[in-house]
C-alpha atoms as a PDB file:
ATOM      1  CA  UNK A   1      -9.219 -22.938   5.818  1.00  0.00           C
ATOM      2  CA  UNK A   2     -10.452 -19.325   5.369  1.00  0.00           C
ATOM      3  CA  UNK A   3     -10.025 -16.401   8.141  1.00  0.00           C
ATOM      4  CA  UNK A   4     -11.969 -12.920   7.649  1.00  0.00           C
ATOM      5  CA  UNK A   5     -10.431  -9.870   7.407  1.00  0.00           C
ATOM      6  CA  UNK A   6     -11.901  -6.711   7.264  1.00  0.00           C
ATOM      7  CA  UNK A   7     -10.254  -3.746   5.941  1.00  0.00           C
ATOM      8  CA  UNK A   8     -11.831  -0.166   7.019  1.00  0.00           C
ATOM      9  CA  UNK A   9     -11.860   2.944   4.890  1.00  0.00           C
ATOM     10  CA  UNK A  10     -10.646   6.481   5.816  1.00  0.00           C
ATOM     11  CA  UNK A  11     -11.942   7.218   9.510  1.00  0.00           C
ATOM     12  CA  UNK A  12     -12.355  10.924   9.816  1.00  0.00           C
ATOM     13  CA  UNK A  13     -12.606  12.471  13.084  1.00  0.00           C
ATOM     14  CA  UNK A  14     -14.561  11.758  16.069  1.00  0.00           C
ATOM     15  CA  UNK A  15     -17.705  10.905  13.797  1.00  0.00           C
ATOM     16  CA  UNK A  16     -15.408   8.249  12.450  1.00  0.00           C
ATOM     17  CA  UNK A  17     -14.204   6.751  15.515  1.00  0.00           C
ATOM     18  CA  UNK A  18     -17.677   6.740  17.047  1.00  0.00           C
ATOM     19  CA  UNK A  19     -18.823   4.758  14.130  1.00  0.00           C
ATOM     20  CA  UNK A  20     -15.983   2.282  15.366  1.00  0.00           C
ATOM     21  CA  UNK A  21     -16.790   2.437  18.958  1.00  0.00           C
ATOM     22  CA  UNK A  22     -19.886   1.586  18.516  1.00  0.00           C
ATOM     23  CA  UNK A  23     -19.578  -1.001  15.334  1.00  0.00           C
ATOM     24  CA  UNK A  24     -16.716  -2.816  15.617  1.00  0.00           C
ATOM     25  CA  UNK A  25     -17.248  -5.449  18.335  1.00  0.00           C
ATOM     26  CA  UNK A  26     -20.309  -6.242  17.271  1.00  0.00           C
ATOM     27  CA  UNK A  27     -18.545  -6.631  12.883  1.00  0.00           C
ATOM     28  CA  UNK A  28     -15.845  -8.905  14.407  1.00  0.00           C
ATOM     29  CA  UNK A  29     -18.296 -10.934  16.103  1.00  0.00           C
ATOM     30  CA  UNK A  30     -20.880 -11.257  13.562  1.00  0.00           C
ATOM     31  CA  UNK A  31     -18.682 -11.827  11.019  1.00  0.00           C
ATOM     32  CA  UNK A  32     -15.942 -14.211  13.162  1.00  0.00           C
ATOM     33  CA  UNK A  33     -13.271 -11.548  12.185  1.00  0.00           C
ATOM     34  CA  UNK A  34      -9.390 -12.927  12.501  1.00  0.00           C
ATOM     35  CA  UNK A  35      -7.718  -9.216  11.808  1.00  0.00           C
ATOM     36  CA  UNK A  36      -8.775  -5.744  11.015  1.00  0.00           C
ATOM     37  CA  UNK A  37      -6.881  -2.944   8.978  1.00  0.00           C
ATOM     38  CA  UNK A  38      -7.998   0.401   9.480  1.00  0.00           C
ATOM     39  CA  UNK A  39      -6.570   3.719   7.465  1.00  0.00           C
ATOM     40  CA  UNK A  40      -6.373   6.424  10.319  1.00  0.00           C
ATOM     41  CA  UNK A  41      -4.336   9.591   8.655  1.00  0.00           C
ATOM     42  CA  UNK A  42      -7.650  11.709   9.027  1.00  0.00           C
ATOM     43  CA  UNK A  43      -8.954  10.193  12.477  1.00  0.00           C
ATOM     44  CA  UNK A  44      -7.249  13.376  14.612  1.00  0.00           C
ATOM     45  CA  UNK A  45      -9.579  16.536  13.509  1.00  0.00           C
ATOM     46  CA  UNK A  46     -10.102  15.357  10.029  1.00  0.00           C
ATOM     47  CA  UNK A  47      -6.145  15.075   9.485  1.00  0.00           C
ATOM     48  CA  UNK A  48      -3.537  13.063  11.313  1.00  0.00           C
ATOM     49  CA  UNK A  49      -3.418  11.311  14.441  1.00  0.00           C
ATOM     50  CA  UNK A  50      -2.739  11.562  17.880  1.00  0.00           C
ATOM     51  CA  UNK A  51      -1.406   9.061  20.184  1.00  0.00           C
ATOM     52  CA  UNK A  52      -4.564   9.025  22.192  1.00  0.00           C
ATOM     53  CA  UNK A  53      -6.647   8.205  19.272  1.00  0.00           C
ATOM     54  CA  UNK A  54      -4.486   5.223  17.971  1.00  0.00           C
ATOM     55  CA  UNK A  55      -4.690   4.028  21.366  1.00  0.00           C
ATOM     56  CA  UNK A  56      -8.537   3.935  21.286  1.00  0.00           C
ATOM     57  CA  UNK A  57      -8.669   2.347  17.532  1.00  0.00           C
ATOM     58  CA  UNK A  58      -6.590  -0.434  19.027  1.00  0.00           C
ATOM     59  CA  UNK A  59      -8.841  -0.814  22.177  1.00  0.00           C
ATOM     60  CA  UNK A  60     -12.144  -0.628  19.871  1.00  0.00           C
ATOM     61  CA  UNK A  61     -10.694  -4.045  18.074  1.00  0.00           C
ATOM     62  CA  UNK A  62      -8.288  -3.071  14.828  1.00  0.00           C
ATOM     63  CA  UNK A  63      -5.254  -4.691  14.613  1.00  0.00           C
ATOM     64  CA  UNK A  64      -3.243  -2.476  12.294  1.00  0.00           C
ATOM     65  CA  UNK A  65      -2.970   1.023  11.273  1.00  0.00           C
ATOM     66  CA  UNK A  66      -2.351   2.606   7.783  1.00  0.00           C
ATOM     67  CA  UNK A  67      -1.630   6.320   6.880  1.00  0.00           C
ATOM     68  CA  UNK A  68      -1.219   8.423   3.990  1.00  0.00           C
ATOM     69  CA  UNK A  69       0.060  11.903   3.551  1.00  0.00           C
ATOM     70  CA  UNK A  70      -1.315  13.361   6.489  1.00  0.00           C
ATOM     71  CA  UNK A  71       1.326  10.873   7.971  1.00  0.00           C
ATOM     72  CA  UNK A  72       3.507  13.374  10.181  1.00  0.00           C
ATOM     73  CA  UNK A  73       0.051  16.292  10.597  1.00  0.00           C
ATOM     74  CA  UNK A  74       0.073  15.724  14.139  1.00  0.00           C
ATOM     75  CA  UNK A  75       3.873  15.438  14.947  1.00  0.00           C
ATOM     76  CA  UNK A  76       3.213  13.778  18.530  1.00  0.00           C
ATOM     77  CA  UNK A  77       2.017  10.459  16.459  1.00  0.00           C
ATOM     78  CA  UNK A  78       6.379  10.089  15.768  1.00  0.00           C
ATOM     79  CA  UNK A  79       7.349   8.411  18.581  1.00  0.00           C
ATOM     80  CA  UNK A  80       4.201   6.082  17.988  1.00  0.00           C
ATOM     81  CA  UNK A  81       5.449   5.284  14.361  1.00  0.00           C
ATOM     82  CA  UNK A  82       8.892   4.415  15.867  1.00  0.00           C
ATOM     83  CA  UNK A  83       7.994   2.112  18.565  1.00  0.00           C
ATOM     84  CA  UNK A  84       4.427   0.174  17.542  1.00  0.00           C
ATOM     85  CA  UNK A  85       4.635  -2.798  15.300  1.00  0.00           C
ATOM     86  CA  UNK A  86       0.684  -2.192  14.670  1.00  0.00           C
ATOM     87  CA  UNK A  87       1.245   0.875  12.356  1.00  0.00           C
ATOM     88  CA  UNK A  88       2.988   1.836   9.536  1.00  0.00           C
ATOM     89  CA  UNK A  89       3.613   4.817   7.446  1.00  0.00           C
ATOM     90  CA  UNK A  90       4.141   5.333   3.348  1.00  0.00           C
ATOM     91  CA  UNK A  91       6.789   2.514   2.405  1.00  0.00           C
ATOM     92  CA  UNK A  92       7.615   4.816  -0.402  1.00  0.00           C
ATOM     93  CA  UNK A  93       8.972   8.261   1.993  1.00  0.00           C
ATOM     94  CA  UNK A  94      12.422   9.300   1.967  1.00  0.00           C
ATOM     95  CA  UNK A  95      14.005   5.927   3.749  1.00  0.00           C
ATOM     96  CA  UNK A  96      15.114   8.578   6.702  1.00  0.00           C
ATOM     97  CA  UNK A  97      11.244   9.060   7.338  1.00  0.00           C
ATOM     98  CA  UNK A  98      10.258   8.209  11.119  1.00  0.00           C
ATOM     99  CA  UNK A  99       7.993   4.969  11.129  1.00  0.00           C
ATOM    100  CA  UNK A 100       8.026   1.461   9.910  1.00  0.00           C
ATOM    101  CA  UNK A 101       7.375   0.655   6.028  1.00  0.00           C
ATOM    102  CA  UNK A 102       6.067  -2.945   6.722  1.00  0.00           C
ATOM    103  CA  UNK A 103       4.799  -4.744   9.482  1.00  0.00           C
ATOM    104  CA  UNK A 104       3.851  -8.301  10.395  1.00  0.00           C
ATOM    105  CA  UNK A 105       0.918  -8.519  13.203  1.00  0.00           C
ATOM    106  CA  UNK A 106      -0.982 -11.691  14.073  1.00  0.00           C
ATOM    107  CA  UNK A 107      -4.390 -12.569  13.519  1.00  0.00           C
ATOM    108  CA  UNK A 108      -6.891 -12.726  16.686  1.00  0.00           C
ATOM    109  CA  UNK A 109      -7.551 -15.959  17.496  1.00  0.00           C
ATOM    110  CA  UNK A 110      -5.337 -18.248  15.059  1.00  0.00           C
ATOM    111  CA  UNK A 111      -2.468 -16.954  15.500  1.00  0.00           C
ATOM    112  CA  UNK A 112      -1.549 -16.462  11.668  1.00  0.00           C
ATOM    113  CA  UNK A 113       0.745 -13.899  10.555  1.00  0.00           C
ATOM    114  CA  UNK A 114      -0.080 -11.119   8.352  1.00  0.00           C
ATOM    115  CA  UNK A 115       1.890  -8.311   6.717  1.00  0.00           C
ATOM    116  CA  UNK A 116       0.648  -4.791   6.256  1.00  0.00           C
ATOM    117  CA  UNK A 117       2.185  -1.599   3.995  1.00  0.00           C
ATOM    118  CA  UNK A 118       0.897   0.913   2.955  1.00  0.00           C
ATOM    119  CA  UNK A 119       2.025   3.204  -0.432  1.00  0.00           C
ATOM    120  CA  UNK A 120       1.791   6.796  -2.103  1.00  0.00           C
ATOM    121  CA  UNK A 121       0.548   7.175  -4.887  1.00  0.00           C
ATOM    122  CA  UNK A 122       2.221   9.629  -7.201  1.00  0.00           C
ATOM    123  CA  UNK A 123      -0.576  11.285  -9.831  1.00  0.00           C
ATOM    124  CA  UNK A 124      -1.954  14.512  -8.135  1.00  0.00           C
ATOM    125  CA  UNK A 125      -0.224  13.684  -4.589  1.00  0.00           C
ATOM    126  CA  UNK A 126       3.446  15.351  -5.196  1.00  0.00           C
ATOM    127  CA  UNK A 127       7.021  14.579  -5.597  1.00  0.00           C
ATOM    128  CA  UNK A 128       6.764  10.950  -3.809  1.00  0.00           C
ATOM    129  CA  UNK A 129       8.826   8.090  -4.260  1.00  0.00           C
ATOM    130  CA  UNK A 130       7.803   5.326  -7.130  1.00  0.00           C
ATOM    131  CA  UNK A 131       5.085   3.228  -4.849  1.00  0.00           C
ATOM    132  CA  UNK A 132       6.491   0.410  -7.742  1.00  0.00           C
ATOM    133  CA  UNK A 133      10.046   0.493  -6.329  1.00  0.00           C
ATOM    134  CA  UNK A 134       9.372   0.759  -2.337  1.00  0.00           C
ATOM    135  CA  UNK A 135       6.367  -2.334  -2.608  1.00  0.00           C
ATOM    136  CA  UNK A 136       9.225  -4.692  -4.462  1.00  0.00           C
ATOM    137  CA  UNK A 137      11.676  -3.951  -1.329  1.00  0.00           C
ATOM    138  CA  UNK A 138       9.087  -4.525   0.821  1.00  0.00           C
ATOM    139  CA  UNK A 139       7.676  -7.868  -0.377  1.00  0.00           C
ATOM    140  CA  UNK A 140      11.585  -9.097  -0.602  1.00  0.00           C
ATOM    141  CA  UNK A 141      12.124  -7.873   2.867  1.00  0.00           C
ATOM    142  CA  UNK A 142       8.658  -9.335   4.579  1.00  0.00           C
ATOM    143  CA  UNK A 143       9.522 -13.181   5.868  1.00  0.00           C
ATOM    144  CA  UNK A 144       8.470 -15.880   2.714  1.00  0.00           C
ATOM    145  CA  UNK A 145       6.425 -17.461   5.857  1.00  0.00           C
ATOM    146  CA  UNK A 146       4.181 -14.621   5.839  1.00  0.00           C
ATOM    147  CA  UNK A 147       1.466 -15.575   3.004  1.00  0.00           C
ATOM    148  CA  UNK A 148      -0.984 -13.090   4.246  1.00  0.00           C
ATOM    149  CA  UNK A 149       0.101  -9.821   2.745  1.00  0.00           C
ATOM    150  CA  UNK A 150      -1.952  -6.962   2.832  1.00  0.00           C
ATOM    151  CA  UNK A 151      -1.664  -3.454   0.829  1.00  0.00           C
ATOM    152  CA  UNK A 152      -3.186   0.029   1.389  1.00  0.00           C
ATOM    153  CA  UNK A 153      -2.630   1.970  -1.702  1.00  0.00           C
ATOM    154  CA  UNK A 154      -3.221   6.159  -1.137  1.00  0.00           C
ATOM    155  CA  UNK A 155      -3.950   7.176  -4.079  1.00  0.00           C
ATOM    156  CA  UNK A 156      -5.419  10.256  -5.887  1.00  0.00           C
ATOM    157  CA  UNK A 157      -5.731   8.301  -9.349  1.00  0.00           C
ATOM    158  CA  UNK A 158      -8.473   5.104  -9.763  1.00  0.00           C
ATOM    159  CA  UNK A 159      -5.602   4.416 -12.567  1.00  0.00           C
ATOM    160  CA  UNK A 160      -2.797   3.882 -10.094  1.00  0.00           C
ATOM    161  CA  UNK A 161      -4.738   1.789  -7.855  1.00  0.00           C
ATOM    162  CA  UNK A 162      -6.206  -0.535 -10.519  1.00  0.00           C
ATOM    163  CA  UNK A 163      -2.884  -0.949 -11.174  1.00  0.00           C
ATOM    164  CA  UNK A 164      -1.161  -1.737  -8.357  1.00  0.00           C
ATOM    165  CA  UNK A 165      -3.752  -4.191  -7.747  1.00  0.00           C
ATOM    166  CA  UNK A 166      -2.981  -6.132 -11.287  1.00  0.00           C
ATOM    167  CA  UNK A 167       0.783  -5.323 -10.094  1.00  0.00           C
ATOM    168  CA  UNK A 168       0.585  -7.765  -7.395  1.00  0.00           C
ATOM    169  CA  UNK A 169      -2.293  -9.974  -8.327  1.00  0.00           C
ATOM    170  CA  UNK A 170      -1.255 -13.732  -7.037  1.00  0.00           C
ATOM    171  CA  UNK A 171       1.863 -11.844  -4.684  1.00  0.00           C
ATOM    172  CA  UNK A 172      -1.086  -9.904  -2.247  1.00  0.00           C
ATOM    173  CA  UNK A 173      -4.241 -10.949   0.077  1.00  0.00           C
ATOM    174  CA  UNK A 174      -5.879  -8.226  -0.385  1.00  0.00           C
ATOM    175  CA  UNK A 175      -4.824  -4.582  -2.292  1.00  0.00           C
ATOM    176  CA  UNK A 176      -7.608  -2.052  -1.235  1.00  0.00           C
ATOM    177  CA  UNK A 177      -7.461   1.755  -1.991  1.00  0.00           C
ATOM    178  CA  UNK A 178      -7.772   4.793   0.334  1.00  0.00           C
ATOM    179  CA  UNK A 179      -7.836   8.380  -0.086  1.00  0.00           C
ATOM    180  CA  UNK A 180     -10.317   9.565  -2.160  1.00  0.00           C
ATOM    181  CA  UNK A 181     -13.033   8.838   0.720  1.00  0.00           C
ATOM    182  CA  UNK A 182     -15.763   7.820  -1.804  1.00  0.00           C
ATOM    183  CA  UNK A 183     -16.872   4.022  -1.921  1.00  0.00           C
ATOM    184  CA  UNK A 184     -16.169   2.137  -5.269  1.00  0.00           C
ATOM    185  CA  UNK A 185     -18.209  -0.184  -7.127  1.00  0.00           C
ATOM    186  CA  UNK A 186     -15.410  -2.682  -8.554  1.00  0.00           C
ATOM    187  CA  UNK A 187     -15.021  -5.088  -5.927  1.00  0.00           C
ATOM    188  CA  UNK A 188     -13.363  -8.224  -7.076  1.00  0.00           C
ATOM    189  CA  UNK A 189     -11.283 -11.198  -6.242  1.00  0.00           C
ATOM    190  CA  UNK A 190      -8.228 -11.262  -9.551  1.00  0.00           C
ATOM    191  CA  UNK A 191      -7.623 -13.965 -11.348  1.00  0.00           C
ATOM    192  CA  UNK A 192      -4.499 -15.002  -9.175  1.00  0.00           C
ATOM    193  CA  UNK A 193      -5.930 -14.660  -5.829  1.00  0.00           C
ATOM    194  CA  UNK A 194      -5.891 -11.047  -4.983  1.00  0.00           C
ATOM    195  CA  UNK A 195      -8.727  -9.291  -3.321  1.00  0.00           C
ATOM    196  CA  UNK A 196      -8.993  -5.698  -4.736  1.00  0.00           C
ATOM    197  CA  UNK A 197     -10.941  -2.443  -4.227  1.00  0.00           C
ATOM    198  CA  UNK A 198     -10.035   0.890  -5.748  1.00  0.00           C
ATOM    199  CA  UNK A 199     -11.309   2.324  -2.543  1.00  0.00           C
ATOM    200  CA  UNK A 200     -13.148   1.514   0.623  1.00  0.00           C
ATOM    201  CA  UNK A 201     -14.833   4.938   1.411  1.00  0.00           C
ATOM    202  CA  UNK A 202     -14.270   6.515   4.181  1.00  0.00           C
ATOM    203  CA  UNK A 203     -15.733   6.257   7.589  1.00  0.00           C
ATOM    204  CA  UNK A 204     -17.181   9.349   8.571  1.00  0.00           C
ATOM    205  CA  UNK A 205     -19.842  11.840   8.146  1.00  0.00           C
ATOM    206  CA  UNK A 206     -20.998  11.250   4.183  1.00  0.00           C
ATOM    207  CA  UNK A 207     -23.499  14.804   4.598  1.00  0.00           C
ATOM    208  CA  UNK A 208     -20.338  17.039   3.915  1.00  0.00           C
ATOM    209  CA  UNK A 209     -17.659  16.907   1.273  1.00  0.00           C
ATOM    210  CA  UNK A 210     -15.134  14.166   1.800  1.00  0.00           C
ATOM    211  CA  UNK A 211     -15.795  14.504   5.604  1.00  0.00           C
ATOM    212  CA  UNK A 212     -15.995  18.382   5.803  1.00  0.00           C
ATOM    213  CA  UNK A 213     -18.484  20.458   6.638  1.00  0.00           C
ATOM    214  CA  UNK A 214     -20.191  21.439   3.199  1.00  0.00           C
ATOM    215  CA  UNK A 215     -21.176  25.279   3.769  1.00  0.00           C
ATOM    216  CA  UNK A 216     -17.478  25.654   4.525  1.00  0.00           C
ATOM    217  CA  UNK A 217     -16.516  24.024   1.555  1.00  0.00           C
ATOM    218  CA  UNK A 218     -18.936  25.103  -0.310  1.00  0.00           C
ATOM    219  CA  UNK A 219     -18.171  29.048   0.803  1.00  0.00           C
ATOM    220  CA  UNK A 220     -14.098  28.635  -0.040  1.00  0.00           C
ATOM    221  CA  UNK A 221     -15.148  27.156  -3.508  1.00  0.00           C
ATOM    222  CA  UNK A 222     -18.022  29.772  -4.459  1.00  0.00           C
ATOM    223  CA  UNK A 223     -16.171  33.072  -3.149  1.00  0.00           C
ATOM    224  CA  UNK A 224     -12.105  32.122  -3.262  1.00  0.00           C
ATOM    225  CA  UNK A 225     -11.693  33.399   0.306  1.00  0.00           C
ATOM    226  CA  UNK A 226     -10.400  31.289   2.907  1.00  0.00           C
ATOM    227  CA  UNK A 227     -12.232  29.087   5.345  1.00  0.00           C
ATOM    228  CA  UNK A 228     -11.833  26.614   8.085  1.00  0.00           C
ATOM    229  CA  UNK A 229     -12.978  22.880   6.608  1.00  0.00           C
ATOM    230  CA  UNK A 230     -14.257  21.649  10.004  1.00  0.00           C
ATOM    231  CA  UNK A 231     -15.770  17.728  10.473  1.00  0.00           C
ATOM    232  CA  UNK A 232     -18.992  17.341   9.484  1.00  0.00           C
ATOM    233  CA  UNK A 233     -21.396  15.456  11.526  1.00  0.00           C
ATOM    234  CA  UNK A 234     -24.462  14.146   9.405  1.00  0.00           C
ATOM    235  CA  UNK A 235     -24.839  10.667   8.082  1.00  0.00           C
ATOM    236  CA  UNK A 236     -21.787   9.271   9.370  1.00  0.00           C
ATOM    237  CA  UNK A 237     -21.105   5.541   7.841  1.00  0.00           C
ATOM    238  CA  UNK A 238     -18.440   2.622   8.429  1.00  0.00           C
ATOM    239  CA  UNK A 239     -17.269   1.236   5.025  1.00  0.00           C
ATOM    240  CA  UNK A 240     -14.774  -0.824   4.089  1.00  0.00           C
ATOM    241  CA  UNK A 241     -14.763  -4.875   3.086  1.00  0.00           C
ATOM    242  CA  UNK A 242     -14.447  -8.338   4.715  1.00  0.00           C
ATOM    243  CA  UNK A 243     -12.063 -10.662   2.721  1.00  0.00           C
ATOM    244  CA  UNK A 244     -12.292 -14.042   2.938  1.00  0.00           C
ATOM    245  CA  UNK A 245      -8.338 -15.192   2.777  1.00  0.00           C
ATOM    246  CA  UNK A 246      -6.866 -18.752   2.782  1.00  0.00           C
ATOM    247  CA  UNK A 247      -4.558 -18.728   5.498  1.00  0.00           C
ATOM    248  CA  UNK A 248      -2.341 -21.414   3.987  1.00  0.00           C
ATOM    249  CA  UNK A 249      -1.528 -19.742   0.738  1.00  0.00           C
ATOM    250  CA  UNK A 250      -2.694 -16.592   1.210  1.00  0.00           C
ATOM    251  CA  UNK A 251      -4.766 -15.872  -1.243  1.00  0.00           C
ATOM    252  CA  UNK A 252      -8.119 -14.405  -1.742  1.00  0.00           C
ATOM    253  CA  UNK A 253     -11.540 -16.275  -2.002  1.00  0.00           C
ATOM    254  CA  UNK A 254     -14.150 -13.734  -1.320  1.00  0.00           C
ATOM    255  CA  UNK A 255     -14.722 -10.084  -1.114  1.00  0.00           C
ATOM    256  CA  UNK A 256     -18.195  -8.409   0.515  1.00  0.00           C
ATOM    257  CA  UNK A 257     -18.562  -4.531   0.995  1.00  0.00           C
ATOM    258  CA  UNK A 258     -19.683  -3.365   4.335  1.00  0.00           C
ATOM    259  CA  UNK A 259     -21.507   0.045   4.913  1.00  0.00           C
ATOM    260  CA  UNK A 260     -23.269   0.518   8.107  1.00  0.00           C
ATOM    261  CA  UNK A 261     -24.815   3.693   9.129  1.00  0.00           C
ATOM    262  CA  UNK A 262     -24.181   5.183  12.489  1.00  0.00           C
ATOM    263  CA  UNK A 263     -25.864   7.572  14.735  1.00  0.00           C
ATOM    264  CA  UNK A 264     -25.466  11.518  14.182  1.00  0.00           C
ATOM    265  CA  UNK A 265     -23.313  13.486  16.254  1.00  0.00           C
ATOM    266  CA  UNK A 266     -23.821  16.638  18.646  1.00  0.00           C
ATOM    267  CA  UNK A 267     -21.517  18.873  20.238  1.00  0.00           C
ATOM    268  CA  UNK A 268     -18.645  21.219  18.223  1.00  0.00           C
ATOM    269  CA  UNK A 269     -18.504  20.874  14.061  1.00  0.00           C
ATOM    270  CA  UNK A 270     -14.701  20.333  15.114  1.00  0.00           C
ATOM    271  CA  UNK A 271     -13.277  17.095  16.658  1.00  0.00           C
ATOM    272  CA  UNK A 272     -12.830  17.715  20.102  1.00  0.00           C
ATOM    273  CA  UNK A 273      -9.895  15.857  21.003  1.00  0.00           C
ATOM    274  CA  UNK A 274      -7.869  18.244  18.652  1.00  0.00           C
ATOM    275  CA  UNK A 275     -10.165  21.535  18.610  1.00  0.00           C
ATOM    276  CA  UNK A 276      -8.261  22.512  15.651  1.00  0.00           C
ATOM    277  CA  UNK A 277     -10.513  23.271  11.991  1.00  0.00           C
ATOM    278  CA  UNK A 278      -7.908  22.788   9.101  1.00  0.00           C
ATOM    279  CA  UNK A 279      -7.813  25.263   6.823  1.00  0.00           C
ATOM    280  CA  UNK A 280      -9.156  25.522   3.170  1.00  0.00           C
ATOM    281  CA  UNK A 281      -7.561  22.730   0.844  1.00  0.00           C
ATOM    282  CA  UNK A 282      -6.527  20.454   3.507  1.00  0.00           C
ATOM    283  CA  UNK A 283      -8.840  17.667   3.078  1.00  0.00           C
END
């Protein structure tokens, strides 16, 4: 028998949670949903996350939360990452790193369990540990009776995601990337069962750069002084992918993109819940 699972890309600041708010009941409804994944490292101002806001993602229906490097951005989220068995940070971190490197969370309604990790990729993202290495440790470490085994790779590089996805084709569900916050075209189920993406998009405002407000960006890029890359609010979307997943075996039978366009945002260019801009770079 198949369950759906739907895996949701980058959500960037409040545009992105609204998108959820108002979206995600009705997605796990429609589409008889059994679990939902979300990456949340830019849901807090654009970067990080805040207690308060994981809280609310959990509320509005996901299941499990993935970061990236934005992991520790707002420091508060540490205590979250030690105690919660629905998030995890970057497997492949220093081992003394606060948070969990795997977890195993249950589907909604059947009761099935299903691992989550997430990984660091290496090109263009710093001196991280080999994603390779810290994935192998997990997958020995995760329970055999867990066939449902999901994989957020945060990567700069299309290159390292494709391959991590051929890496554990037949051994993952699903291998999906994050990061780079624009929606791929490549959707596919591998050979040996594994549902792959090379990334979901994000879910946020798309009438900015990667989330940002464009002027800003546009200004640091054009003149080489600083300025503050605030949330933009314009045609904010929800993307990401429902997977179709034997829950016996665990592996893949279908993959289907989801983009769903939300309503435009008024109030401050910044997310309100952290008032904060970021400053030039930090996307």
């Amino acid at each position: 028998m198949s369950i759906n699972i739907l895996c949701v890309g980058d959500v960037v600041g409040r545009p992105g949670r609204v998108l959820l708010a108002d979206h995600l009941p009705e997605l796990i409804a429609s589409h008889n949903l059994e679990l939902v994944v979300c990456n949340a490292e830019n849901a807090a101002g654009g970067s990080g996350l805040t207690p308060q806001i994981f809280t609310k993602l959990l509320r509005y229906g996901v299941d499990a939360v993935t970061l990236g490097d934005h992991v520790y951005r707002k420091r508060e989220i540490i205590e979250v990452l030690e105690t919660s068995d629905r998030i995890v940070r970057p497997a492949n971190l220093p081992t003394p790193a606060a948070g969990k490197r795997w977890t195993v969370v249950q589907t909604k309604t059947s009761g099935h369990e299903a691992s989550v990790t997430c990984l660091l990729g290496q090109l263009f993202m710093g001196s991280n540990n080999s994603p390779w290495e810290a994935v192998e440790k997990a997958f020995r470490e995760i329970p055999e009776s867990v066939r449902i085994r999901i994989v957020d790779m945060h990567a700069e590089a299309s290159s390292e995601k494709i391959a991590m996805g051929w890496n554990l084709n037949g051994r993952a569900s699903i291998v999906f990337g994050t990061h780079t916050h624009v929606p791929t075209a490549d959707a596919c189920v591998l050979d040996k069962g594994t549902a792959f993406v090379s990334d979901l998009g994000m879910t946020g405002p798309y009438d900015g750069v990667l989330g940002r407000r464009k002027d800003r960006v546009l200004s640091a890029l054009t003149t080489g002084m600083p300025a503050h890359f605030e949330v933009a609010r314009g045609d904010p979307r929800l993307c990401g992918v429902v997977v179709g997943v034997d829950e016996m075996t665990g592996r893949a039978e279908s993959i289907e993109r989801v983009e769903i366009r939300g309503r435009v945002q008024t109030g401050p260019a910044y997310d309100t819940d952290d008032g904060r801009a970021q400053p030039a770079g930090r996307f």
